[in-house]
N, C-alpha and C. Protein backbone atom coordinates (compact mmCIF):
# COMPACT_ATOMS: atom_id res chain seq x y z
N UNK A 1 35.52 -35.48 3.48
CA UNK A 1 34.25 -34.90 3.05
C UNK A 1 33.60 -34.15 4.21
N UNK A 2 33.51 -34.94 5.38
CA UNK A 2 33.33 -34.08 6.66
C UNK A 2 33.88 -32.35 7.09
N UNK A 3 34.90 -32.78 6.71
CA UNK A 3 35.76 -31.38 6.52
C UNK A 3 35.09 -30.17 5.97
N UNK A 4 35.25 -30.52 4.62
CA UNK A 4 34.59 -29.63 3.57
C UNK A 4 33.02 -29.21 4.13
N UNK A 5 32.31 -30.25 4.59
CA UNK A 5 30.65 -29.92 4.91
C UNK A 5 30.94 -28.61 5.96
N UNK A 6 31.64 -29.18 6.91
CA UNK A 6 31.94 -28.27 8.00
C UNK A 6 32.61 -26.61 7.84
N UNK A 7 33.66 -26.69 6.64
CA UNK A 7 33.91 -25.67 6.34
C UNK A 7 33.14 -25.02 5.55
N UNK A 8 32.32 -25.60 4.85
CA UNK A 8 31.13 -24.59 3.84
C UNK A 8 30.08 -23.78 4.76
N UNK A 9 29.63 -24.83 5.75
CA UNK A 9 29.05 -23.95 6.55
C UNK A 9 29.38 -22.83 7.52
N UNK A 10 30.53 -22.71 7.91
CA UNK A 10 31.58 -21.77 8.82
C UNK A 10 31.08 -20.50 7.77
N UNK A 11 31.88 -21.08 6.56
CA UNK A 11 31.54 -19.79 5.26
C UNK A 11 30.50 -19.07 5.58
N UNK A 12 29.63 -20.15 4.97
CA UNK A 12 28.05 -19.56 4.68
C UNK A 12 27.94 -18.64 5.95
N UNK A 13 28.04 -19.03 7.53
CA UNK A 13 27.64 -18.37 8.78
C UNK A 13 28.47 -17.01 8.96
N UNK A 14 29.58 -17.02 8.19
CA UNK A 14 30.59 -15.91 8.60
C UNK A 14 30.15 -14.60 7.34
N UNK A 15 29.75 -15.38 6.34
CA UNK A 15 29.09 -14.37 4.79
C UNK A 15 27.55 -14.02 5.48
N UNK A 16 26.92 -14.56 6.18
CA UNK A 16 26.00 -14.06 6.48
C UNK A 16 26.15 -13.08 7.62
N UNK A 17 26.59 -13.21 8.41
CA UNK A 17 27.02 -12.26 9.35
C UNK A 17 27.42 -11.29 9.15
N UNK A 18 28.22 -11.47 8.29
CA UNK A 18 29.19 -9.71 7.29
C UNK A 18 28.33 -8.87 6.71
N UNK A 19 27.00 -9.84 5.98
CA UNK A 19 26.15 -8.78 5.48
C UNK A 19 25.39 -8.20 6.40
N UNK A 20 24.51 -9.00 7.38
CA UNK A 20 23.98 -8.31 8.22
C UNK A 20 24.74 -7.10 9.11
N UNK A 21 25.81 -7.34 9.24
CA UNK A 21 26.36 -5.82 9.88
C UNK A 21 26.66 -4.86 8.90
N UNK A 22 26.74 -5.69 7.60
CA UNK A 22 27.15 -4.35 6.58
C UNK A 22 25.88 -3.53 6.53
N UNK A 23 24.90 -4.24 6.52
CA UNK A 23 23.47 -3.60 5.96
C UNK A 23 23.01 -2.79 7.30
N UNK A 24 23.12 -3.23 8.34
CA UNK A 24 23.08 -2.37 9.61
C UNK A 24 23.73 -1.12 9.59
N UNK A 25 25.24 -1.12 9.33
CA UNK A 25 26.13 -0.05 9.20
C UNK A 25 25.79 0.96 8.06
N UNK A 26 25.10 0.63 6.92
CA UNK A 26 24.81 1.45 6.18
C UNK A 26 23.08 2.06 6.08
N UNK A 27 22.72 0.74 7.65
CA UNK A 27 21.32 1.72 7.84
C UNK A 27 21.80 2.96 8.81
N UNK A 28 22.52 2.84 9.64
CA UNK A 28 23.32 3.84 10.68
C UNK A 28 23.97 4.71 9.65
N UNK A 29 24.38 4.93 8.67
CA UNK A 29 25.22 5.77 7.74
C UNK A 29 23.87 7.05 7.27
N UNK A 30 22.93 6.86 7.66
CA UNK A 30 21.66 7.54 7.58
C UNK A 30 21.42 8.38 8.74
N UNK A 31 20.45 9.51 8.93
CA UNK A 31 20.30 10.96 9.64
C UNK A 31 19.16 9.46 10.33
N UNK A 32 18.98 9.44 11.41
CA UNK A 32 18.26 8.67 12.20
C UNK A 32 16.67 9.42 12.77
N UNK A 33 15.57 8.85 12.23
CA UNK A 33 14.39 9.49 13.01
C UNK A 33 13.89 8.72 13.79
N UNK A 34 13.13 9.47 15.17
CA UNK A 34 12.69 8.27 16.57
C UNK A 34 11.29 9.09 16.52
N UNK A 35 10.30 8.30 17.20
CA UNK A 35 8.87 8.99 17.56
C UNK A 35 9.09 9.84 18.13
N UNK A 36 7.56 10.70 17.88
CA UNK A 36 8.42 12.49 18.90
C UNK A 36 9.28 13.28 17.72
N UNK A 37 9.92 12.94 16.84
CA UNK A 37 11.33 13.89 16.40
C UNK A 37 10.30 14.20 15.20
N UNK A 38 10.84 16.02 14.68
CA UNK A 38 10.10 16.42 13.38
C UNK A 38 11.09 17.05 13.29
N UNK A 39 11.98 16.91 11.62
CA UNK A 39 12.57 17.26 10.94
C UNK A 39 12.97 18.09 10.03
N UNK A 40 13.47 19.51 9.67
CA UNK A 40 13.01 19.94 8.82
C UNK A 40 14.59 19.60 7.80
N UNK A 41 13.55 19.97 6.32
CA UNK A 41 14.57 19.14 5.51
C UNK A 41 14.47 20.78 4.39
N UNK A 42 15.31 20.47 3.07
CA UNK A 42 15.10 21.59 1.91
C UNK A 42 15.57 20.80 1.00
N UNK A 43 14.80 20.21 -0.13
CA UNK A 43 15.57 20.19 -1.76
C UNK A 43 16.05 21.24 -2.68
N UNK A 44 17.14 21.00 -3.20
CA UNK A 44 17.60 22.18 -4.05
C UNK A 44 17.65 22.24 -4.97
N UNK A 45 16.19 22.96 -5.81
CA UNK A 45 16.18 22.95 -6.96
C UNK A 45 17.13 22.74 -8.48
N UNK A 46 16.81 22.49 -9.33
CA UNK A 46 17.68 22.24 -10.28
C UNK A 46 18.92 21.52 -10.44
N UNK A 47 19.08 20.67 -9.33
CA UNK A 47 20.28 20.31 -8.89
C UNK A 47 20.32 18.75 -9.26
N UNK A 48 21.15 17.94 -10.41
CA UNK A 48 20.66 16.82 -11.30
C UNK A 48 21.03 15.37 -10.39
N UNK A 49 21.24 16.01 -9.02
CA UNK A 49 22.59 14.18 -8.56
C UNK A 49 20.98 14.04 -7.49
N UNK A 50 20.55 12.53 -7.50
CA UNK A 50 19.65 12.22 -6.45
C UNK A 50 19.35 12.78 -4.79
N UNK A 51 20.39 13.09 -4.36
CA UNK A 51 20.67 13.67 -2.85
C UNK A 51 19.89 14.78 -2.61
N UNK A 52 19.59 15.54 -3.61
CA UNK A 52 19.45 17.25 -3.48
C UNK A 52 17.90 16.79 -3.78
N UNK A 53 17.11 15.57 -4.12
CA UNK A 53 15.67 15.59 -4.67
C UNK A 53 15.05 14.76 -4.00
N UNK A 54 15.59 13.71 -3.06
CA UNK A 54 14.99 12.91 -2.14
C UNK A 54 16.13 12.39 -1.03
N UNK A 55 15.49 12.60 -0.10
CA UNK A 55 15.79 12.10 1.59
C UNK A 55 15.88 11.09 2.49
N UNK A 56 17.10 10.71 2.77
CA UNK A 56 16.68 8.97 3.18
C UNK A 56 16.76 9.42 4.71
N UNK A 57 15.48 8.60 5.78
CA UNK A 57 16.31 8.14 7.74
C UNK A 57 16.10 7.11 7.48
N UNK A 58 16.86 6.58 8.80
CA UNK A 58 16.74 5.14 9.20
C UNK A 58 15.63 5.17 10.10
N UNK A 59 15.08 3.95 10.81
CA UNK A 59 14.23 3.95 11.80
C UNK A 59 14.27 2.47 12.51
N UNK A 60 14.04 2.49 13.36
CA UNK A 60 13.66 0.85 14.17
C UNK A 60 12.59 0.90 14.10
N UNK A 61 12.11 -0.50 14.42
CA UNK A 61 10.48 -0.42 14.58
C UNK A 61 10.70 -2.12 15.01
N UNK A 62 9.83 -1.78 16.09
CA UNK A 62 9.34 -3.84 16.31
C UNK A 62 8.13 -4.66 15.98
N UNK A 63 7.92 -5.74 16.01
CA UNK A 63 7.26 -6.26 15.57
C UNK A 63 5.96 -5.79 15.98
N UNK A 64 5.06 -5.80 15.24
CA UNK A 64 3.39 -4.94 15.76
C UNK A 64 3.34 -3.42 16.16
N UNK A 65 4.66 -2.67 15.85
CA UNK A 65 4.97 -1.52 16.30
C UNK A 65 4.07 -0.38 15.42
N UNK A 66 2.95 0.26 15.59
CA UNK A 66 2.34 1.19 14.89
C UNK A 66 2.86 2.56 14.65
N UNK A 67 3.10 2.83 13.70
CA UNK A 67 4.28 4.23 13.33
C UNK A 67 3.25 5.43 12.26
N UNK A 68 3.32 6.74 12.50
CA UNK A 68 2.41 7.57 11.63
C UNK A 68 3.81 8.48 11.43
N UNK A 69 3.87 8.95 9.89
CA UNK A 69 4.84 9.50 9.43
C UNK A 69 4.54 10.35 8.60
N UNK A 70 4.38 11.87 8.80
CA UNK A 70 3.80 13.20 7.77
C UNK A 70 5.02 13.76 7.57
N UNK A 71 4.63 14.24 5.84
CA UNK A 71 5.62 15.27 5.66
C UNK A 71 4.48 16.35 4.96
N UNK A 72 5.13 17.20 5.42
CA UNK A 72 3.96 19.10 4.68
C UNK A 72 5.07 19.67 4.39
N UNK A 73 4.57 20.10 3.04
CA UNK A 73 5.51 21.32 2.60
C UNK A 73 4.59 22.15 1.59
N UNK A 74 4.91 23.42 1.62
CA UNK A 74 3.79 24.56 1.13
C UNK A 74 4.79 24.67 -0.59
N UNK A 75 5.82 23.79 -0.98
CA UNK A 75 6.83 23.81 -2.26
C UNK A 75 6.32 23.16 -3.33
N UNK A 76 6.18 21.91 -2.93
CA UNK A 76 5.99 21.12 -3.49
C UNK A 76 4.92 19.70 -2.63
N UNK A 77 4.43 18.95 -3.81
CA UNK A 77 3.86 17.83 -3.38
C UNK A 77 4.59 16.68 -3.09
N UNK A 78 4.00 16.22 -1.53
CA UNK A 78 5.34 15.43 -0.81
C UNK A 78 4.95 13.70 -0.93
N UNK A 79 5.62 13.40 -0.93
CA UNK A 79 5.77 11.79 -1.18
C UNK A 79 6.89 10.94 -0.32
N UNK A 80 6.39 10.02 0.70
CA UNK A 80 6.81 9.14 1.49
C UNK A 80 6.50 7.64 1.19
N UNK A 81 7.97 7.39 1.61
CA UNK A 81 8.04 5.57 1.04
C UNK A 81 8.98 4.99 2.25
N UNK A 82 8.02 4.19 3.15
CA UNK A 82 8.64 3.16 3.69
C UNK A 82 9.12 1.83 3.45
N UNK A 83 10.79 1.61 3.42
CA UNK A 83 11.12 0.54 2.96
C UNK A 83 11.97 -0.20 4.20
N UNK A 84 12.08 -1.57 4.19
CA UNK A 84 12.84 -2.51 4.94
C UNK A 84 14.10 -2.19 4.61
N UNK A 85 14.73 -2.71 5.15
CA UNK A 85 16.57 -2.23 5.10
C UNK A 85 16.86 -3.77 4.59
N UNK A 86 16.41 -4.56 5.16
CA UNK A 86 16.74 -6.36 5.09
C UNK A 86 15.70 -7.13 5.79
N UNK A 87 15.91 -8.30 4.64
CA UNK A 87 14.47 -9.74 5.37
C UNK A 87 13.73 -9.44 4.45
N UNK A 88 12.47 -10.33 4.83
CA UNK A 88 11.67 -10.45 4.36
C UNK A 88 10.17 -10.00 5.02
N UNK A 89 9.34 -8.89 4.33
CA UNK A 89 9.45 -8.98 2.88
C UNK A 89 10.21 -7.90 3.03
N UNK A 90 10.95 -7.51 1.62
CA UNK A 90 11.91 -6.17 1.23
C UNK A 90 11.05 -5.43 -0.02
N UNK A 91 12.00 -4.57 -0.27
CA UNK A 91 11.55 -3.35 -0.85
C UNK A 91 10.34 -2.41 -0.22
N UNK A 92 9.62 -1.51 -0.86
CA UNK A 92 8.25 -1.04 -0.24
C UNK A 92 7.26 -1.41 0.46
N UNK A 93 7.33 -0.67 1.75
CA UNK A 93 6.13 -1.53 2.42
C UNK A 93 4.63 -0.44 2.22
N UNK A 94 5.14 0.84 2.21
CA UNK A 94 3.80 1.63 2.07
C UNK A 94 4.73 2.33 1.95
N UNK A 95 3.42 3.31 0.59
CA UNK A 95 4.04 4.81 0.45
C UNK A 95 2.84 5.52 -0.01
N UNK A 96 3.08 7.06 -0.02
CA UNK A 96 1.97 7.72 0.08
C UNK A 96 2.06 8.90 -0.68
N UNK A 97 1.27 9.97 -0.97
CA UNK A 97 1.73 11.28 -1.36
C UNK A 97 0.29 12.48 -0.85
N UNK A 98 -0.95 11.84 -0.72
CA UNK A 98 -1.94 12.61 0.16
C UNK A 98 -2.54 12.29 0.73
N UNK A 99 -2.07 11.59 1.48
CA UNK A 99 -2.31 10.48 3.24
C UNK A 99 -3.34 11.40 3.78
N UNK A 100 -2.82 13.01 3.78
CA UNK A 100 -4.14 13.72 4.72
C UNK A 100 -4.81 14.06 4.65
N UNK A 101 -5.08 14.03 3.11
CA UNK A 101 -6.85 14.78 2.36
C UNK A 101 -6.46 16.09 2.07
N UNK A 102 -5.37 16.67 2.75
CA UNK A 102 -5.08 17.97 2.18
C UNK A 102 -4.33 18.45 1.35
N UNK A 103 -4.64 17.46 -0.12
CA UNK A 103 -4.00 17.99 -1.11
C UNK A 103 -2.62 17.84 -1.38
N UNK A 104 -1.38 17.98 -0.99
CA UNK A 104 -0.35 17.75 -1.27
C UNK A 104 1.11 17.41 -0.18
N UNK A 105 0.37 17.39 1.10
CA UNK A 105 1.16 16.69 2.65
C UNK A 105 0.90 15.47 2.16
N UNK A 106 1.84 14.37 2.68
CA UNK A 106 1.74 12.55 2.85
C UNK A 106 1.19 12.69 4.12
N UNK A 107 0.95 11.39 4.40
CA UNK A 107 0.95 10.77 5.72
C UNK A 107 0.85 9.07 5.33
N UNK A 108 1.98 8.41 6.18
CA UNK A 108 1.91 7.24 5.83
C UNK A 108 1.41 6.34 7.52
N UNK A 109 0.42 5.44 7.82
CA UNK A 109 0.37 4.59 8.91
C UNK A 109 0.58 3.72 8.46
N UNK A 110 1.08 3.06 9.55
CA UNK A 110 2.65 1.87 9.11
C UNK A 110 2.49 0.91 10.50
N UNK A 111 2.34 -0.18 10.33
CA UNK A 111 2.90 -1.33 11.41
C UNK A 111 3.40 -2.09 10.72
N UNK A 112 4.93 -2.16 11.50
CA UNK A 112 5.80 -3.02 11.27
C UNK A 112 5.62 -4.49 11.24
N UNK A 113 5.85 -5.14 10.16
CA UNK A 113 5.70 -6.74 10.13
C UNK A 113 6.29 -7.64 10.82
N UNK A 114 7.77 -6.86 11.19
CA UNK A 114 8.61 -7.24 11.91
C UNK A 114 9.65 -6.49 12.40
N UNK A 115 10.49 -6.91 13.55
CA UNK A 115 11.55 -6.06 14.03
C UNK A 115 12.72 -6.01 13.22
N UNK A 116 12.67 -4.77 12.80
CA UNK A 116 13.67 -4.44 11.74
C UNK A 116 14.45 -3.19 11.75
N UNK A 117 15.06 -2.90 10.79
CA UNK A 117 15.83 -1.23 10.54
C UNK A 117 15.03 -0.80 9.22
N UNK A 118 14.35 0.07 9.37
CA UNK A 118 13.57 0.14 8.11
C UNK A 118 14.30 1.83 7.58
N UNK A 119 13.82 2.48 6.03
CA UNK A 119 14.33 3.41 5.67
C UNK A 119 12.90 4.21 5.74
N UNK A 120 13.21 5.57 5.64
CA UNK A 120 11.97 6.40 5.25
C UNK A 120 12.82 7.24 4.10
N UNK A 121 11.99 7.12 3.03
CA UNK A 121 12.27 7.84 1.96
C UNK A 121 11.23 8.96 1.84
N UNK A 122 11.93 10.26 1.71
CA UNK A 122 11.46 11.42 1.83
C UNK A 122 11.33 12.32 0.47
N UNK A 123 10.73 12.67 -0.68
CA UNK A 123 11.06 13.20 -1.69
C UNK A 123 9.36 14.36 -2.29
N UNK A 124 9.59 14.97 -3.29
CA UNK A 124 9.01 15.65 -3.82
C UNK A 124 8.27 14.78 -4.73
N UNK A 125 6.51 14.71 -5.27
CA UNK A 125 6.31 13.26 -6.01
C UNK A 125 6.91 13.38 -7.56
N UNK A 126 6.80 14.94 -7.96
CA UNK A 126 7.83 15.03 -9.16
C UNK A 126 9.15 14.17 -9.44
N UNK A 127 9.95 14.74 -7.92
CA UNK A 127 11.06 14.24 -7.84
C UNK A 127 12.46 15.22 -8.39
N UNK A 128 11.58 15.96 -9.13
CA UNK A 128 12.48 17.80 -9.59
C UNK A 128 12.05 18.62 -9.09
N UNK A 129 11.27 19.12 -8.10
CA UNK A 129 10.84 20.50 -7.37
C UNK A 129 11.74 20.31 -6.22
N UNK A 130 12.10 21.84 -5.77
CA UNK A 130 12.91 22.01 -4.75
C UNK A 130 12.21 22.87 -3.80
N UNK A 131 12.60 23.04 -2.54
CA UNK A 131 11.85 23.78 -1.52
C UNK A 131 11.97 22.86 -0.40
N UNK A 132 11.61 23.70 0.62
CA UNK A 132 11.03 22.86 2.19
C UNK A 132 10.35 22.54 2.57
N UNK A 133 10.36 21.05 3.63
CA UNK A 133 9.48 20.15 4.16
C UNK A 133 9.73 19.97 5.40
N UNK A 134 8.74 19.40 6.10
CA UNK A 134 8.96 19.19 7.50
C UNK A 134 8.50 17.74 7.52
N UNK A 135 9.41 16.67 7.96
CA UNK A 135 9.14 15.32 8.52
C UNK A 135 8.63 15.02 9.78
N UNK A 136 7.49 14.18 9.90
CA UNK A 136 7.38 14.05 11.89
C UNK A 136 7.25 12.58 11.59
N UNK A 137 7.45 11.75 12.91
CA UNK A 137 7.20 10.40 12.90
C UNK A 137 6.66 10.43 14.51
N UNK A 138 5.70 9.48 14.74
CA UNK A 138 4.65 9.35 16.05
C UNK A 138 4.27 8.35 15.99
N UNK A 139 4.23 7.46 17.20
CA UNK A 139 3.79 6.16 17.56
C UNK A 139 2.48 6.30 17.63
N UNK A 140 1.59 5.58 17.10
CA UNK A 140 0.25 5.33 17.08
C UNK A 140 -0.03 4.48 18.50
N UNK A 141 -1.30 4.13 18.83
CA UNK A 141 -1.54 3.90 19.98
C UNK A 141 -1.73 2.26 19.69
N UNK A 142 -1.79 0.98 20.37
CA UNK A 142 -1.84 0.00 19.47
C UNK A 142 -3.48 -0.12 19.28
N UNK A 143 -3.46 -0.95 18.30
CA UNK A 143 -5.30 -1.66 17.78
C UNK A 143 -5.76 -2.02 18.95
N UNK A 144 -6.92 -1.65 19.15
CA UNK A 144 -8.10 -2.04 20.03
C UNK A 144 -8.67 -3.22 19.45
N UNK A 145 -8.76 -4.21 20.39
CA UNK A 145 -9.38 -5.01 19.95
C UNK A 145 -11.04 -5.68 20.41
């Protein structure tokens, strides 16, 4: 019985491990954005497969890490969604579509809950308009307290 306890857990430690590098490797399988970097991107109209209508990066971020993330485009109305890659919590952490008051740019401010690989999802809020955008991401300064 010892045996078995011992080998279930080997499992469990070796299945967990596999995912975490899988989920790493397929956050790296992504166009990578760092603070400082602005991106320019283009959707292509009429075009029916997801790729051509929204934009995935990866990003790091550490724990308490304050992140500001705009996209402007004079095409269409832009829409940003920050999501966790893995952990807890997952799915959406913030998303936006007129973060700047000006009508149809995002801007999302973001501190990280934790040190993670997070995604930035980049898209049109339709989700069918095509045209160009420009991505920036910038470290905020931390909270004053």
């Amino acid at each position: 019985m010892r045996r078995f306890e011992l080998n279930a857990v080997a499992i469990g430690v070796a299945t967990a491990i596999t995912l975490a590098m899988t989920t790493f490797a397929a956050a790296q399988a992504w166009p990578i954005i760092v603070p400082g970097q602005r991106i320019h991107g283009r959707f292509i109209d009429g075009r029916p497969d997801l790729g051509d209508r929204m934009h995935k990066y990866g990003f790091s971020a550490r724990a308490g890490q304050r992140l500001e993330f705009t996209m402007r485009s004079e095409d269409f109305d832009a829409y940003l969604e920050v999501v966790v890659v893995s952990g807890i919590p997952n799915g959406a952490l913030a998303a936006d579509n007129d973060g700047l008051g000006e009508g149809t740019d995002a801007r999302i401010r973001f501190t990280a809950p934790h040190t993670a690989q997070y995604f930035l999802f980049a898209r049109s809020r339709s989700g069918s308009t095509g045209g160009n955008y420009v991505v920036t991401m910038n470290e905020r300064a931390p909270a004053s307290d």
